[in-house]
C-alpha atoms as a PDB file:
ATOM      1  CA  UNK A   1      18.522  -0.120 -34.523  1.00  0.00           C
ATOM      2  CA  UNK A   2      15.081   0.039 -35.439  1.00  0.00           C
ATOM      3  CA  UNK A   3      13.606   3.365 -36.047  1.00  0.00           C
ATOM      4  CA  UNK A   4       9.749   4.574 -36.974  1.00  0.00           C
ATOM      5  CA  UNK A   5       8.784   6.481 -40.067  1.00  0.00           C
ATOM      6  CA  UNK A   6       7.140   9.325 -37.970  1.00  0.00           C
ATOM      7  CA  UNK A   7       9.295  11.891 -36.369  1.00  0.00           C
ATOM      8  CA  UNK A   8       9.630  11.253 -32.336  1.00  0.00           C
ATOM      9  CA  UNK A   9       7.712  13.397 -30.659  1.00  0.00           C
ATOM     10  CA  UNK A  10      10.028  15.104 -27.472  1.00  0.00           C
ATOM     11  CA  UNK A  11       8.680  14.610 -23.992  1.00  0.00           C
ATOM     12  CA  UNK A  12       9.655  16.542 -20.876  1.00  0.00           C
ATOM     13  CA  UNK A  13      10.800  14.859 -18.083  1.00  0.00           C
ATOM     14  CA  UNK A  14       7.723  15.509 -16.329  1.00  0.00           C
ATOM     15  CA  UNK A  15       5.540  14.593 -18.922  1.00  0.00           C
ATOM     16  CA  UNK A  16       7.594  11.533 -18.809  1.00  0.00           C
ATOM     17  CA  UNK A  17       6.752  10.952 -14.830  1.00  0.00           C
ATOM     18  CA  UNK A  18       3.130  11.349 -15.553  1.00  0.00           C
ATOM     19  CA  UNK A  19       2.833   8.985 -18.615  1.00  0.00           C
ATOM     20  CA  UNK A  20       4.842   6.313 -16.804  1.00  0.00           C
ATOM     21  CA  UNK A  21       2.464   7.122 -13.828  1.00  0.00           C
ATOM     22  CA  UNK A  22      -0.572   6.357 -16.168  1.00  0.00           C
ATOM     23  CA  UNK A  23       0.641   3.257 -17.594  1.00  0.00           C
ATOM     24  CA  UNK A  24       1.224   2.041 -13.874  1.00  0.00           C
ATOM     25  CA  UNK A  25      -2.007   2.882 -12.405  1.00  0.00           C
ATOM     26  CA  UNK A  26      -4.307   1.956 -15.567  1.00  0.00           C
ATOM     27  CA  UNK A  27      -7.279   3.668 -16.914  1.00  0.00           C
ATOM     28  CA  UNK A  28      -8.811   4.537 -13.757  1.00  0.00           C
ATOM     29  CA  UNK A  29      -5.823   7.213 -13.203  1.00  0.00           C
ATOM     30  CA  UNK A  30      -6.977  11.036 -11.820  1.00  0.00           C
ATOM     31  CA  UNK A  31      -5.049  13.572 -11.118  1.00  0.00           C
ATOM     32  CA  UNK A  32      -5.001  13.194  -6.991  1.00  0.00           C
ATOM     33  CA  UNK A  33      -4.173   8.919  -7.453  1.00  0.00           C
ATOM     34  CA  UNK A  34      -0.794  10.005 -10.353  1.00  0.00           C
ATOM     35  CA  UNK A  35       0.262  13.383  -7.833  1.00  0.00           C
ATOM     36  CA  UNK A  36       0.883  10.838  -5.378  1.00  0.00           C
ATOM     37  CA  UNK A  37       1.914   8.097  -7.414  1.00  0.00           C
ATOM     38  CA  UNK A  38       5.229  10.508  -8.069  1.00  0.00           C
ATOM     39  CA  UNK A  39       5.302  11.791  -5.024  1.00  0.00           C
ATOM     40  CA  UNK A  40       5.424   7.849  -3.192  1.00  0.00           C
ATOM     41  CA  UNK A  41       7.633   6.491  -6.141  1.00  0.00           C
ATOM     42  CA  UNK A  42       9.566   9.778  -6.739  1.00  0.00           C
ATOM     43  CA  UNK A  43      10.395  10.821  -3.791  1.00  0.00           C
ATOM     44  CA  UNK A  44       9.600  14.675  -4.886  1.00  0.00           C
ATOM     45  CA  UNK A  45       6.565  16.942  -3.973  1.00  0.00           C
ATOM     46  CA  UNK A  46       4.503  17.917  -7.156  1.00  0.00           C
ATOM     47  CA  UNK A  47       1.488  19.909  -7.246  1.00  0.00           C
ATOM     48  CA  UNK A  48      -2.186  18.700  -8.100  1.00  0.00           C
ATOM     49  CA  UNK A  49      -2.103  21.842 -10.782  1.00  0.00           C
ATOM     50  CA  UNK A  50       0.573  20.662 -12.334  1.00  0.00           C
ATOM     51  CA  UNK A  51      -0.337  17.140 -12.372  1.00  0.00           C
ATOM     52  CA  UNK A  52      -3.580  18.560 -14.219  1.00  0.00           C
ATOM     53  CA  UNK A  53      -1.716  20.546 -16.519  1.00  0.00           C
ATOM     54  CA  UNK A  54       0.371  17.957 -17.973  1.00  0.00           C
ATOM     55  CA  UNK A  55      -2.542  15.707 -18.228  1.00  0.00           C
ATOM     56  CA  UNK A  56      -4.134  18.721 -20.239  1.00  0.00           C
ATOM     57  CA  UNK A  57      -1.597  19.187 -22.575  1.00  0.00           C
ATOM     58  CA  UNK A  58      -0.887  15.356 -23.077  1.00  0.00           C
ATOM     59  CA  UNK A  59      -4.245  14.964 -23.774  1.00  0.00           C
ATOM     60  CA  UNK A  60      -4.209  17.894 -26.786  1.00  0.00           C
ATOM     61  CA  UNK A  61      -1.226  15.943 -27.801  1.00  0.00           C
ATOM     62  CA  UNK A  62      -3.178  12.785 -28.465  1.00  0.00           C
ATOM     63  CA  UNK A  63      -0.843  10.495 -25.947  1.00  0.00           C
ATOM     64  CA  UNK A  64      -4.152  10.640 -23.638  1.00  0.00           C
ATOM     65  CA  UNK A  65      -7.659  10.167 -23.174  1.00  0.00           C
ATOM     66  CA  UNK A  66     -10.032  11.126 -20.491  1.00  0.00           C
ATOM     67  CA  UNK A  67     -13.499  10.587 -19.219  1.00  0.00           C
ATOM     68  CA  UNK A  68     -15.829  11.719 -16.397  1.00  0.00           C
ATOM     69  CA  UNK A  69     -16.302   8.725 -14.447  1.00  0.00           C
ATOM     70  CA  UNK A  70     -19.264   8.856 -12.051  1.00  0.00           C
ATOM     71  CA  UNK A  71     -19.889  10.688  -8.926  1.00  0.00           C
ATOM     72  CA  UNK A  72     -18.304   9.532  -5.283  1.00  0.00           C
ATOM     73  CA  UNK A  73     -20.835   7.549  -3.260  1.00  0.00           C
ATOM     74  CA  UNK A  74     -21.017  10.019  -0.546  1.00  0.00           C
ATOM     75  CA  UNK A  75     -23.643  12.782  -0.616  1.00  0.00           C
ATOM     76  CA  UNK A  76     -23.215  15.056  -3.132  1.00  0.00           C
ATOM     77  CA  UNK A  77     -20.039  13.483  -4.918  1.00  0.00           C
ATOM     78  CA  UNK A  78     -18.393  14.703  -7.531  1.00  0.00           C
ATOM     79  CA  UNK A  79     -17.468  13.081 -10.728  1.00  0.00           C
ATOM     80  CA  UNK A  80     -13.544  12.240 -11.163  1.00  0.00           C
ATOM     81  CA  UNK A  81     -12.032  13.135 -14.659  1.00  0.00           C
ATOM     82  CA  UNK A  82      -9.898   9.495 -14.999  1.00  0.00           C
ATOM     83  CA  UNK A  83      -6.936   9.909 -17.196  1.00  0.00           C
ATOM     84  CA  UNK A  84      -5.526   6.902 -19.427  1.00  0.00           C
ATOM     85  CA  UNK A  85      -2.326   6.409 -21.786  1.00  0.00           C
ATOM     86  CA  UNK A  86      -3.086   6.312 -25.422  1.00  0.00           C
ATOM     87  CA  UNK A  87      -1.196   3.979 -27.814  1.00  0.00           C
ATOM     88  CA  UNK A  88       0.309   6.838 -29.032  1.00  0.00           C
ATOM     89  CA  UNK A  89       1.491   7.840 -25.608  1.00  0.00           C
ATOM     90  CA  UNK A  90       3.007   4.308 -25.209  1.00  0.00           C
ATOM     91  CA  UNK A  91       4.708   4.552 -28.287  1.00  0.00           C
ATOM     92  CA  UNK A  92       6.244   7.957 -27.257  1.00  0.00           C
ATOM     93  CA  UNK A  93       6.676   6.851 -23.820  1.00  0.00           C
ATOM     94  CA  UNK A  94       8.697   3.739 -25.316  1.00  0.00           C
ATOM     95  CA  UNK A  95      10.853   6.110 -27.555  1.00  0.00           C
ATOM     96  CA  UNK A  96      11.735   8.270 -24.999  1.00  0.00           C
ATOM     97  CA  UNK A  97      12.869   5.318 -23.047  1.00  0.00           C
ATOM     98  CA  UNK A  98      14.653   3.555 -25.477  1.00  0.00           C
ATOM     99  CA  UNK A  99      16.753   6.861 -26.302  1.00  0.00           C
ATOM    100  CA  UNK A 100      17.736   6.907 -22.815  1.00  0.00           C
ATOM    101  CA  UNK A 101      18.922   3.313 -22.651  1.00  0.00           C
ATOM    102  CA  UNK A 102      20.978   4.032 -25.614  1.00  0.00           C
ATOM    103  CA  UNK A 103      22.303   7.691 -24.069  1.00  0.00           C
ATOM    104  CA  UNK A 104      22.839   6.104 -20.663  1.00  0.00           C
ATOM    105  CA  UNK A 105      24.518   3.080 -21.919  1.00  0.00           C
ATOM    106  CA  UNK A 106      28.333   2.778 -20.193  1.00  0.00           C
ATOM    107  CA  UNK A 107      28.188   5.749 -18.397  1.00  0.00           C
ATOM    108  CA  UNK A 108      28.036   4.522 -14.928  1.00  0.00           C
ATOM    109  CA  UNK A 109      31.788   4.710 -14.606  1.00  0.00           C
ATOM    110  CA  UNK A 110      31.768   8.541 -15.872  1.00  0.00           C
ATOM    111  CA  UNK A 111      29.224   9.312 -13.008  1.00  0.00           C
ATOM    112  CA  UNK A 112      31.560   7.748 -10.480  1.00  0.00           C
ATOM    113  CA  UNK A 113      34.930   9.403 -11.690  1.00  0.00           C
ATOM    114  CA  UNK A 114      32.602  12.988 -11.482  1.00  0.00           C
ATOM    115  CA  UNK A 115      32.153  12.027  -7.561  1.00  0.00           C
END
């Protein structure tokens, strides 16, 4: 089992969502296109603040990048921050996935005994 030099760095499960979210929709992402990217895909309701939150904080972690993009073509349009995975955010993304592979790994008959 292969593991990196630097310590992992924990993500939440919704930080998780989002980053997946990101790597899905490319580096066009904002935070109205990934709220209902989990909402379609994830079948749960999330709010645009907290979509905007996350992105904030992933960002300050350095698993994100942003930039104003420019403004709508109607009258008056504003300028959408666009939100886009990092290779450190991959990298974390990828650990975080890998751990649950390994966590997850023969426990489908445990879930359906616990029915």
């Amino acid at each position: 089992m292969k593991r990196s030099s630097a310590p992992a760095l924990n993500l939440g499960e919704f930080e998780q969502l989002v980053l997946l979210t990101l790597l899905r929709l490319g580096p066009d992402a904002y935070g109205a296109t990934v709220q209902a990217e989990i909402e379609n895909r994830g079948g749960r309701a999330v709010s645009v603040s907290a979509v905007y939150t996350t992105l904030d904080r992933l960002e300050s972690k350095g698993l994100v990048r942003s930039r104003i993009g420019d403004p709508t073509p109607q009258r008056g349009g504003k300028r959408k921050k666009h939100y886009e995975i990092r290779p450190a955010g991959t990298e974390a993304l990828r650990e975080s996935y890998e751990l649950l592979k390994r966590m997850t790994k023969g426990i489908e008959g445990h879930l359906e005994k616990a029915r």
